[in-house]
C-alpha atoms as a PDB file:
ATOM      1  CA  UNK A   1      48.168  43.638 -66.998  1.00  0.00           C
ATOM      2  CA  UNK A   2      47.252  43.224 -63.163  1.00  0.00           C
ATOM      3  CA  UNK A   3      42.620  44.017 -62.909  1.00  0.00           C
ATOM      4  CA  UNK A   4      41.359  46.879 -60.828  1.00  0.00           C
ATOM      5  CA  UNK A   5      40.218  44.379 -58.349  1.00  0.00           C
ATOM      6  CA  UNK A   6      44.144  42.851 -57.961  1.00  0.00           C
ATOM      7  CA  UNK A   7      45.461  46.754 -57.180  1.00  0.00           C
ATOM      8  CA  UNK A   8      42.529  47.567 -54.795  1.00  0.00           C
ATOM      9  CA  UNK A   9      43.284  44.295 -52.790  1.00  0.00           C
ATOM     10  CA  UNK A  10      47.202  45.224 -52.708  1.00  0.00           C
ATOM     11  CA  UNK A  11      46.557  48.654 -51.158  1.00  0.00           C
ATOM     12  CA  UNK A  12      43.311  47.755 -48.983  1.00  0.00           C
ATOM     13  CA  UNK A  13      45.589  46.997 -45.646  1.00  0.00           C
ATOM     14  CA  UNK A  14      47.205  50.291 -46.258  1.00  0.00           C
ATOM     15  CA  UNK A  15      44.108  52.531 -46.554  1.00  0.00           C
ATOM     16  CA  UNK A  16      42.907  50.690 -43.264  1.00  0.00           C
ATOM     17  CA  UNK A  17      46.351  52.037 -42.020  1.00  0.00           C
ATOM     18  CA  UNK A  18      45.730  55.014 -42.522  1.00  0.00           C
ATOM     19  CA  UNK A  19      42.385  55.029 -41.298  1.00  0.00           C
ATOM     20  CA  UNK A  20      43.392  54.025 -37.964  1.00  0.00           C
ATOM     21  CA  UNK A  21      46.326  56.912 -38.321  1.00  0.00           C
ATOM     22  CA  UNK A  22      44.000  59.680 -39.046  1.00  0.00           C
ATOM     23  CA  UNK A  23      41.119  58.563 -36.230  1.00  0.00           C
ATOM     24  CA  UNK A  24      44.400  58.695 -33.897  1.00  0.00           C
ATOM     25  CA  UNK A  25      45.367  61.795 -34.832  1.00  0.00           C
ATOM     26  CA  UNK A  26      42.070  62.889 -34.279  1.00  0.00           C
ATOM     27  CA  UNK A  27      42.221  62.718 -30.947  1.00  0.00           C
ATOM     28  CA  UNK A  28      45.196  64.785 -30.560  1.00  0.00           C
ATOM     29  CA  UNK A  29      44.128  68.504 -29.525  1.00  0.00           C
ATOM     30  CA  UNK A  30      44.958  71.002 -32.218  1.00  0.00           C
ATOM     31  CA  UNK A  31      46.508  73.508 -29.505  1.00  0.00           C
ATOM     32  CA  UNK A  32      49.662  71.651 -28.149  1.00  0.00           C
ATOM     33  CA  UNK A  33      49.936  74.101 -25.919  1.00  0.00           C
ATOM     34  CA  UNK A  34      46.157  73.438 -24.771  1.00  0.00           C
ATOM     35  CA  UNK A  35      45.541  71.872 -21.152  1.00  0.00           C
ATOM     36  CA  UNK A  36      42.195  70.406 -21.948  1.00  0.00           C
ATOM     37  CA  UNK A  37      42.226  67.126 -24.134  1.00  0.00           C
ATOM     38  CA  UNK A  38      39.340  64.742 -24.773  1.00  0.00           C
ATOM     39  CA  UNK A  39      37.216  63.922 -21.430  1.00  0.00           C
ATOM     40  CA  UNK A  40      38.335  60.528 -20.344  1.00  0.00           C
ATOM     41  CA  UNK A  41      36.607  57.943 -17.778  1.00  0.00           C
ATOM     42  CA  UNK A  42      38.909  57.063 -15.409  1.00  0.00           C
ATOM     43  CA  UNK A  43      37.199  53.293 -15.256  1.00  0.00           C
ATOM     44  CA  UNK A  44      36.342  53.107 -18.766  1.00  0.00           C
ATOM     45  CA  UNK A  45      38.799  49.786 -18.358  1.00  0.00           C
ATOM     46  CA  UNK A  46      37.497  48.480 -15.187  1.00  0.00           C
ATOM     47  CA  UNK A  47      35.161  45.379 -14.983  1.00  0.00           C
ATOM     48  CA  UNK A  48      32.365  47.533 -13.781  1.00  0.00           C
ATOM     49  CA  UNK A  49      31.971  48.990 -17.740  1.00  0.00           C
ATOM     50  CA  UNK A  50      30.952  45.379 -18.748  1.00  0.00           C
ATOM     51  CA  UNK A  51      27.313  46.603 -16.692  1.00  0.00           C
ATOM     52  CA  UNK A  52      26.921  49.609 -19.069  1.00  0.00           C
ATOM     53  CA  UNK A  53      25.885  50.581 -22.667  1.00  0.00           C
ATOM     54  CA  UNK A  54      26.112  53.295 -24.478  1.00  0.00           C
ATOM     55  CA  UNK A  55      23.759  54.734 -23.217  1.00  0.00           C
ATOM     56  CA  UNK A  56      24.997  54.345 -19.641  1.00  0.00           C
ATOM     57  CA  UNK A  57      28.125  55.828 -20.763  1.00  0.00           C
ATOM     58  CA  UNK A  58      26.347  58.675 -22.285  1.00  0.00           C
ATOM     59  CA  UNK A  59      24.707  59.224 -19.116  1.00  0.00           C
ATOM     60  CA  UNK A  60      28.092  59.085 -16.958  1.00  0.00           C
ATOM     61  CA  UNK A  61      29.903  61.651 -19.139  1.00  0.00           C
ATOM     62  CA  UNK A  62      26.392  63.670 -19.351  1.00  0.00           C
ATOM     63  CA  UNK A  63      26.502  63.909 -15.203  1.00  0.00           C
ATOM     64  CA  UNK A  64      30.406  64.344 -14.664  1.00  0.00           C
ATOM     65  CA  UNK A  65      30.659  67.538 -17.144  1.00  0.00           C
ATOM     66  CA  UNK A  66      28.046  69.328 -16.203  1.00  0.00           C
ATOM     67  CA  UNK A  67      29.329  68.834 -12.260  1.00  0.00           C
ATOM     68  CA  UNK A  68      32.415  69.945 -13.811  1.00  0.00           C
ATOM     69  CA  UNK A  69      30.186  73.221 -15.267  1.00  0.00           C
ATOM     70  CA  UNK A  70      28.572  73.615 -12.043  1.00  0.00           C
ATOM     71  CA  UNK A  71      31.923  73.621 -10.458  1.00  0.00           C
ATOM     72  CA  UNK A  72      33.147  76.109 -12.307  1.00  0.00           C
ATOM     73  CA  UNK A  73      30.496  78.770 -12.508  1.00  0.00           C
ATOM     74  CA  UNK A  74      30.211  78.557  -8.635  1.00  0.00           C
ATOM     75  CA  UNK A  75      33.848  79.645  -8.500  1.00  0.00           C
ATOM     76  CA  UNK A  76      32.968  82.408 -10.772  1.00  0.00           C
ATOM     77  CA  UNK A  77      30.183  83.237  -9.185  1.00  0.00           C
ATOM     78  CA  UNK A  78      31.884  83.662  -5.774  1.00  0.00           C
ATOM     79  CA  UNK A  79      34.338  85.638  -7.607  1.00  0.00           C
ATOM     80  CA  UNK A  80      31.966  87.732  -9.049  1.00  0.00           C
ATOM     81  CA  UNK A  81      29.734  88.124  -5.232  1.00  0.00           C
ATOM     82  CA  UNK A  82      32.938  87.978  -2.567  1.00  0.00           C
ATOM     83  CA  UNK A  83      30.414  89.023   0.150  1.00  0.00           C
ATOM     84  CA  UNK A  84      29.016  85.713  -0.609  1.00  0.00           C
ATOM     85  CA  UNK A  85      31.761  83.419   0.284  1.00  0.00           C
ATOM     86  CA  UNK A  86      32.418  85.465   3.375  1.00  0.00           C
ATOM     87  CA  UNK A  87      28.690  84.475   4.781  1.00  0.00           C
ATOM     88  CA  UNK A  88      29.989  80.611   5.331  1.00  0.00           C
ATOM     89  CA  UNK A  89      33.703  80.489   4.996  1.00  0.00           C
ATOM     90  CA  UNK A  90      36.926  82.253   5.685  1.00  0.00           C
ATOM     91  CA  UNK A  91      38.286  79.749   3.427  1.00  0.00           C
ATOM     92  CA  UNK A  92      39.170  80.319  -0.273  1.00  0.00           C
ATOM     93  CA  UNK A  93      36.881  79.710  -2.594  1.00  0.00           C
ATOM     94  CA  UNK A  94      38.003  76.548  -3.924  1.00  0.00           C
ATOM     95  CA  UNK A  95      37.984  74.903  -0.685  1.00  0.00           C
ATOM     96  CA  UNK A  96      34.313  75.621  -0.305  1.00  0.00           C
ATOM     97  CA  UNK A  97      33.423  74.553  -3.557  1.00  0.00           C
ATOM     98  CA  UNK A  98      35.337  71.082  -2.806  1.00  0.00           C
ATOM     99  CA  UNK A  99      33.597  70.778   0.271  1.00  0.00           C
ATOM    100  CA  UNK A 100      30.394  71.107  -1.363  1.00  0.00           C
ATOM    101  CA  UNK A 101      30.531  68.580  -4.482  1.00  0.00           C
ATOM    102  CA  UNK A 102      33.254  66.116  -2.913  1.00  0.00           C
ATOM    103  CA  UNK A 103      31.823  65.967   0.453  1.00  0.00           C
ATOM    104  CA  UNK A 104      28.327  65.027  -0.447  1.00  0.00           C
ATOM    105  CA  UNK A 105      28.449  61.254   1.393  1.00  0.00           C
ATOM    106  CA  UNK A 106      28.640  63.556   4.186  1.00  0.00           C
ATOM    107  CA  UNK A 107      26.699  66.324   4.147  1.00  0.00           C
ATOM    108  CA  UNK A 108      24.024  64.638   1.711  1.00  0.00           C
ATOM    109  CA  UNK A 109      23.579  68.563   0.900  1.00  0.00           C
ATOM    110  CA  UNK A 110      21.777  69.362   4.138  1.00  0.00           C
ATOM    111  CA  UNK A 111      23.522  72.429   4.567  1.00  0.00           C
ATOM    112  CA  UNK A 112      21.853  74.702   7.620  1.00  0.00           C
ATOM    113  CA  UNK A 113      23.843  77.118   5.610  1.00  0.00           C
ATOM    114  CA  UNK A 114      20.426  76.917   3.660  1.00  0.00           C
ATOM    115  CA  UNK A 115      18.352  76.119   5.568  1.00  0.00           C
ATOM    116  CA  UNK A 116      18.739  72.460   4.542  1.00  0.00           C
ATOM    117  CA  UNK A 117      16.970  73.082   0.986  1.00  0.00           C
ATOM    118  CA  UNK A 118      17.714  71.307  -1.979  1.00  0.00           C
ATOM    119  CA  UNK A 119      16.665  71.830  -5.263  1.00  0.00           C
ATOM    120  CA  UNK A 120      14.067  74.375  -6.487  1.00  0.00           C
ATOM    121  CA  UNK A 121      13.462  75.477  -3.095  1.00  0.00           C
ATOM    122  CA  UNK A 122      17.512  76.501  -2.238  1.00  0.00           C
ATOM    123  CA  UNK A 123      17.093  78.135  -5.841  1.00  0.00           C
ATOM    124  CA  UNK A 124      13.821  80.263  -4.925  1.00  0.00           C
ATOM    125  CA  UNK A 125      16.329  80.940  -1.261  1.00  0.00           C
ATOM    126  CA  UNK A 126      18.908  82.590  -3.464  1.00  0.00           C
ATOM    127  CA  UNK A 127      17.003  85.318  -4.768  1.00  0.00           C
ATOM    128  CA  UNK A 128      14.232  85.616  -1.195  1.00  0.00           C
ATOM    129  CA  UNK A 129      14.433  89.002  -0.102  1.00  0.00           C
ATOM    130  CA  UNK A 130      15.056  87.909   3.542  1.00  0.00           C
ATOM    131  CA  UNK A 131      17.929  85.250   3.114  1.00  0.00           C
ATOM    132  CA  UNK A 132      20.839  87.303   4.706  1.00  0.00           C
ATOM    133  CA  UNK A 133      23.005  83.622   4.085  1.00  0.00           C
ATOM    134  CA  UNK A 134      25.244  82.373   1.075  1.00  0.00           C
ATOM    135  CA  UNK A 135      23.029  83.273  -1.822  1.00  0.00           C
ATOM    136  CA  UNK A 136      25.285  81.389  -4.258  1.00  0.00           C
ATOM    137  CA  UNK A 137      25.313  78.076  -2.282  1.00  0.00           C
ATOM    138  CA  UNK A 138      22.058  78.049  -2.070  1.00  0.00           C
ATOM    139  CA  UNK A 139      22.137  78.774  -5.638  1.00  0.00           C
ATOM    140  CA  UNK A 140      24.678  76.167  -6.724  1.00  0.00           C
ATOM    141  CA  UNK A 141      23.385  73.466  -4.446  1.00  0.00           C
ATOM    142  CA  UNK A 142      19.923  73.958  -5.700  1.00  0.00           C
ATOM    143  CA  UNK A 143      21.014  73.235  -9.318  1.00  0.00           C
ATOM    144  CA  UNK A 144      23.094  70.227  -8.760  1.00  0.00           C
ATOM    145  CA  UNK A 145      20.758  69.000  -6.463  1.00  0.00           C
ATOM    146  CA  UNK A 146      18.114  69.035  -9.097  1.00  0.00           C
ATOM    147  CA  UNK A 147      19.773  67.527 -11.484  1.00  0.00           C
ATOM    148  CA  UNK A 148      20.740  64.837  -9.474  1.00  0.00           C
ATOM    149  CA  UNK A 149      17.366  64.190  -8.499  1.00  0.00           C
ATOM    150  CA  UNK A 150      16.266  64.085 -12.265  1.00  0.00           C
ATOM    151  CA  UNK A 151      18.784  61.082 -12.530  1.00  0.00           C
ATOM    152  CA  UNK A 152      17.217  59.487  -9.761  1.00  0.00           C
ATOM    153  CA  UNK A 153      20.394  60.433  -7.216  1.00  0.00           C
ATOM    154  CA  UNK A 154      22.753  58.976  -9.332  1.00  0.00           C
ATOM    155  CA  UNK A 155      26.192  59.712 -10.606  1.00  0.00           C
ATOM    156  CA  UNK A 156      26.750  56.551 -12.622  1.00  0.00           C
ATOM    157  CA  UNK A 157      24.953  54.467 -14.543  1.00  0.00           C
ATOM    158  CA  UNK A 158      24.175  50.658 -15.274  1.00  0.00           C
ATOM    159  CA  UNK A 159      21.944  48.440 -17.522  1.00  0.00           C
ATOM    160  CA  UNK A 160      19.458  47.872 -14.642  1.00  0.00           C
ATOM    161  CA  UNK A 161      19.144  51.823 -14.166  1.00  0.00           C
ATOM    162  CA  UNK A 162      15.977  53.342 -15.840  1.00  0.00           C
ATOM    163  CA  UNK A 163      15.720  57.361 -16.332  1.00  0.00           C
ATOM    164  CA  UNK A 164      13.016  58.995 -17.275  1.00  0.00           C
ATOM    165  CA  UNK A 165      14.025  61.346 -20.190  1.00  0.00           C
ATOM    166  CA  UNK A 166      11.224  64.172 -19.517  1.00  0.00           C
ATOM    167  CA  UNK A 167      12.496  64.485 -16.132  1.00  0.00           C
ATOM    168  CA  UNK A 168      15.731  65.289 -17.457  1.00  0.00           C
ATOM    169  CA  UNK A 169      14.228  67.226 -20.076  1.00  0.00           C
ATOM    170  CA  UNK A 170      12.204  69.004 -17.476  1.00  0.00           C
ATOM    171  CA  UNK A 171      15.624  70.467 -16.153  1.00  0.00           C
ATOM    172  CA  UNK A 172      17.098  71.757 -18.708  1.00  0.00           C
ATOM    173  CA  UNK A 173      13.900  74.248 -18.809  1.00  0.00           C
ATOM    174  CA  UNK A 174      14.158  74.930 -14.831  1.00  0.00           C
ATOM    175  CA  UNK A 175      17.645  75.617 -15.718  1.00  0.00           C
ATOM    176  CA  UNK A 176      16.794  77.562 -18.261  1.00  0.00           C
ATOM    177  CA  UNK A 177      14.516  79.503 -15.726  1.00  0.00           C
ATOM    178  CA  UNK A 178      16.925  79.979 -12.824  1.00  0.00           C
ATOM    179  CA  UNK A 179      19.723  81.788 -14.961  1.00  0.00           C
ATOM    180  CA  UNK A 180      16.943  84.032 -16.412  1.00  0.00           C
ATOM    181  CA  UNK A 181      16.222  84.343 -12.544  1.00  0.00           C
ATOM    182  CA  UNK A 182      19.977  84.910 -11.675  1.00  0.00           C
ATOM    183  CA  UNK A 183      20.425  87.641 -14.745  1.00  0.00           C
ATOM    184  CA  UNK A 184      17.354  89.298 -13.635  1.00  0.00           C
ATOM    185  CA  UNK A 185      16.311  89.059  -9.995  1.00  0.00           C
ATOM    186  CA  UNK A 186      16.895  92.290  -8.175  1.00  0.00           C
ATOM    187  CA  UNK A 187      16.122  93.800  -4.361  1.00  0.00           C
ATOM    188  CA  UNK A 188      14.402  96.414  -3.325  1.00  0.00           C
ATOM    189  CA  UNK A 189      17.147  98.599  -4.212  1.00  0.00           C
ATOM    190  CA  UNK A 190      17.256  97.750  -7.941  1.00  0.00           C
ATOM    191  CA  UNK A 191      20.593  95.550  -7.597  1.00  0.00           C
ATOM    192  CA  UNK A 192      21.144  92.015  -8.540  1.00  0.00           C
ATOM    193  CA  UNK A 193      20.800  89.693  -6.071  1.00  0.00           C
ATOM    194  CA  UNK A 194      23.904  87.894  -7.872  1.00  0.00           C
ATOM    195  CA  UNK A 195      26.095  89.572 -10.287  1.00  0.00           C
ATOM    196  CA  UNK A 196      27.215  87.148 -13.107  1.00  0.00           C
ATOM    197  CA  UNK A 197      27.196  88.526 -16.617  1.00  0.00           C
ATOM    198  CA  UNK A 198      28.569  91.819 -17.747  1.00  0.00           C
ATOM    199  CA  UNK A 199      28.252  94.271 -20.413  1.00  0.00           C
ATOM    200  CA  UNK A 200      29.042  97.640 -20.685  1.00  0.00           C
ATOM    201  CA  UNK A 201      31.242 100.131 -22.184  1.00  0.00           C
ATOM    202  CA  UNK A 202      34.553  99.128 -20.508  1.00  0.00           C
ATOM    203  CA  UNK A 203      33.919  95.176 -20.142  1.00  0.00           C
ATOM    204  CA  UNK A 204      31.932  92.237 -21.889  1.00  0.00           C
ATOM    205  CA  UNK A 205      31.470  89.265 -19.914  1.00  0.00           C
ATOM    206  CA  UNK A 206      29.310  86.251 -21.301  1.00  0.00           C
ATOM    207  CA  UNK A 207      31.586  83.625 -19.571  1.00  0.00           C
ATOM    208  CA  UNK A 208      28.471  82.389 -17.317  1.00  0.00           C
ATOM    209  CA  UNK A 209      25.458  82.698 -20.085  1.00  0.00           C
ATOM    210  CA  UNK A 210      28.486  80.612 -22.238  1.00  0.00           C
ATOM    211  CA  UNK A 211      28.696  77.692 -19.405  1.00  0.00           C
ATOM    212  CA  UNK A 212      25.142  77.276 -18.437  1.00  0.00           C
ATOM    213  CA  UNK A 213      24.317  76.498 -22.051  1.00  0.00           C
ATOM    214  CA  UNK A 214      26.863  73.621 -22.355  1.00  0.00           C
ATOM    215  CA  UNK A 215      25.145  72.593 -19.476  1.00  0.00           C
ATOM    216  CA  UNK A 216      21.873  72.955 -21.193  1.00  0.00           C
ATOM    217  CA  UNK A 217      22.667  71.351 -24.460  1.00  0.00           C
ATOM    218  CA  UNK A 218      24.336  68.425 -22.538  1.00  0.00           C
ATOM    219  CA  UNK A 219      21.055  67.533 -20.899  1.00  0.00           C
ATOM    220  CA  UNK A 220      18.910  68.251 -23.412  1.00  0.00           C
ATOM    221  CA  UNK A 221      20.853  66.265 -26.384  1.00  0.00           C
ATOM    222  CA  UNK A 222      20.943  63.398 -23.266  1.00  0.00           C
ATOM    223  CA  UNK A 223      17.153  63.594 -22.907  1.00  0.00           C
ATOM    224  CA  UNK A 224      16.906  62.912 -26.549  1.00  0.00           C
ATOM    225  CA  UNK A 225      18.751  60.041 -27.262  1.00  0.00           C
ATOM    226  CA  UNK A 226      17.583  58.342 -24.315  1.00  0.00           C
ATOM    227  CA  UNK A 227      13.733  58.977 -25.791  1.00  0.00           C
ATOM    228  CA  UNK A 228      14.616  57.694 -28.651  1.00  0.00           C
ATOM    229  CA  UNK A 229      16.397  54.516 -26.911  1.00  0.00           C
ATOM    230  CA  UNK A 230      13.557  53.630 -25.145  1.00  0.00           C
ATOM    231  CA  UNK A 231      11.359  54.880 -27.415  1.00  0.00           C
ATOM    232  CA  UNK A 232       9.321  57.553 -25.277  1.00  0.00           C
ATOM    233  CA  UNK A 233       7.969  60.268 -26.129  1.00  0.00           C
ATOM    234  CA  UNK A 234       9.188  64.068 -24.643  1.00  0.00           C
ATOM    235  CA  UNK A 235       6.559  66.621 -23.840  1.00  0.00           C
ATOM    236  CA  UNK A 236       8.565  69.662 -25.281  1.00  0.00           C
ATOM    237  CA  UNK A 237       6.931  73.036 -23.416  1.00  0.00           C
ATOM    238  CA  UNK A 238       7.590  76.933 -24.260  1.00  0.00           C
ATOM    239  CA  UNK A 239       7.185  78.925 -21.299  1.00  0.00           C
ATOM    240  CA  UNK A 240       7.637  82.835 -21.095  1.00  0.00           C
ATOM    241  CA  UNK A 241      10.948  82.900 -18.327  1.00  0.00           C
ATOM    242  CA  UNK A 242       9.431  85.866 -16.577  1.00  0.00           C
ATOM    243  CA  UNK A 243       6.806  84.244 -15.456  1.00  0.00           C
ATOM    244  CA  UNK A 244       7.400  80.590 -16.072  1.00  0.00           C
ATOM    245  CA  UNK A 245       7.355  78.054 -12.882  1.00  0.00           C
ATOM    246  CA  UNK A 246       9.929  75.037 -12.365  1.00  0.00           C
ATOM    247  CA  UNK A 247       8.547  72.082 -14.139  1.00  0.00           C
ATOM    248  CA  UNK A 248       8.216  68.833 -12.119  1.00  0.00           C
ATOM    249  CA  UNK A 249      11.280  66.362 -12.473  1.00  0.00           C
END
């Protein structure tokens, strides 16, 4: 009579098999018909990923989506506020928004457009009364541009960089600000400075609210595991939105 132990070594290199079969086919999208599959770094086989960990990694993929998010909800956003689009291009809208994240080495985002702000000041230029310019550049640039600056200008990351995860916590809460900002701002008419979500009787529209918190839980989940990597500590802060100010990042 062949022992339990003889049977589970015979069959051991076949449940590794399928193992590796089913974390395979886990990576296959459910939707064969759907155009978005698994976000991939293009150099994840380069020599330059032998100068990153995990955590660098996390930090790469963290930064790429959410320009991806940023990307997209400026296209919407133009979309949404034609009149916008008009104030600093003939151009389609994709163009512009091209011009803007792939044309940084540049422009360095000193856009007279705006004024040359950056940050929380081209988001506080978005919704002044007296800006007759592109209120969704100055919008759009003064997210990214934040962010950015929260990962200390950087777009990729190595084991010599150090980030400071309440700064990046930080933004997630100025983000959070701004879109209560861009949902709520009006003129001196009553009307949004920038129309973005909608609901009423004939349409419901929470594409935008839907993005920015991706965007939110990206940085925020980020923020966390990086604490806990280098073992800091995150001052976590509940501010009203209506009358909460941009924390420091």
């Amino acid at each position: 009579m062949i022992s339990v132990a003889t049977q589970f070594k015979k069959i051991t290199p076949y449940i590794g098999c399928a193992f590796l079969l089913s974390a395979c086919a886990s990576n296959v999208p459910l939707d064969k018909n759907s155009k978005k599959n698994v976000p991939d770094q293009k150099d994840k086989s380069t020599i330059s990923q032998i100068a990153k960990a995990d955590i660098d990694r996390m930090a790469d993929v963290e930064m790429r989506e959410n320009a991806q998010s940023l990307r997209l909800l400026m296209l919407k956003l133009y979309k949404r506020n034609p009149q916008e689009l008009k104030k600093s291009t003939s151009d389609p809208a994709e163009k512009m928004i091209d011009w803007v994240f792939d044309g940084a080495a540049q422009h360095h985002y000193q856009l007279p457009e705006i004024n040359n702000l950056v940050t929380t000041d081209a988001i506080f230029l978005a919704f002044n009364p007296e800006f007759k310019g592109d209120r969704v550049l100055a919008f759009t640039v003064g997210l990214h541009t934040m962010l950015l600056k929260a990962h200390n200008d950087k777009t990729e990351f190595y084991f010599t960089d150090s980030l400071d995860p309440q700064r990046i916590y930080n933004v997630a809460r100025n983000i959070e600000i701004a879109v209560w900002k861009l949902s709520n701002a009006r003129d001196e008419t009553g009307a949004l400075y920038l129309l973005s979500n909608e609901i009423n009787d004939h349409d419901k529209n929470l594409s935008f609210e839907r993005e920015f918190g991706k965007m939110i839980g990206r940085i925020d989940l980020y923020a966390l595991v990086l604490a806990e990597k280098s073992q800091r500590l995150i001052s976590r802060v509940v501010q009203n939105l209506a009358t909460a100010l941009f924390l420091p990042f």
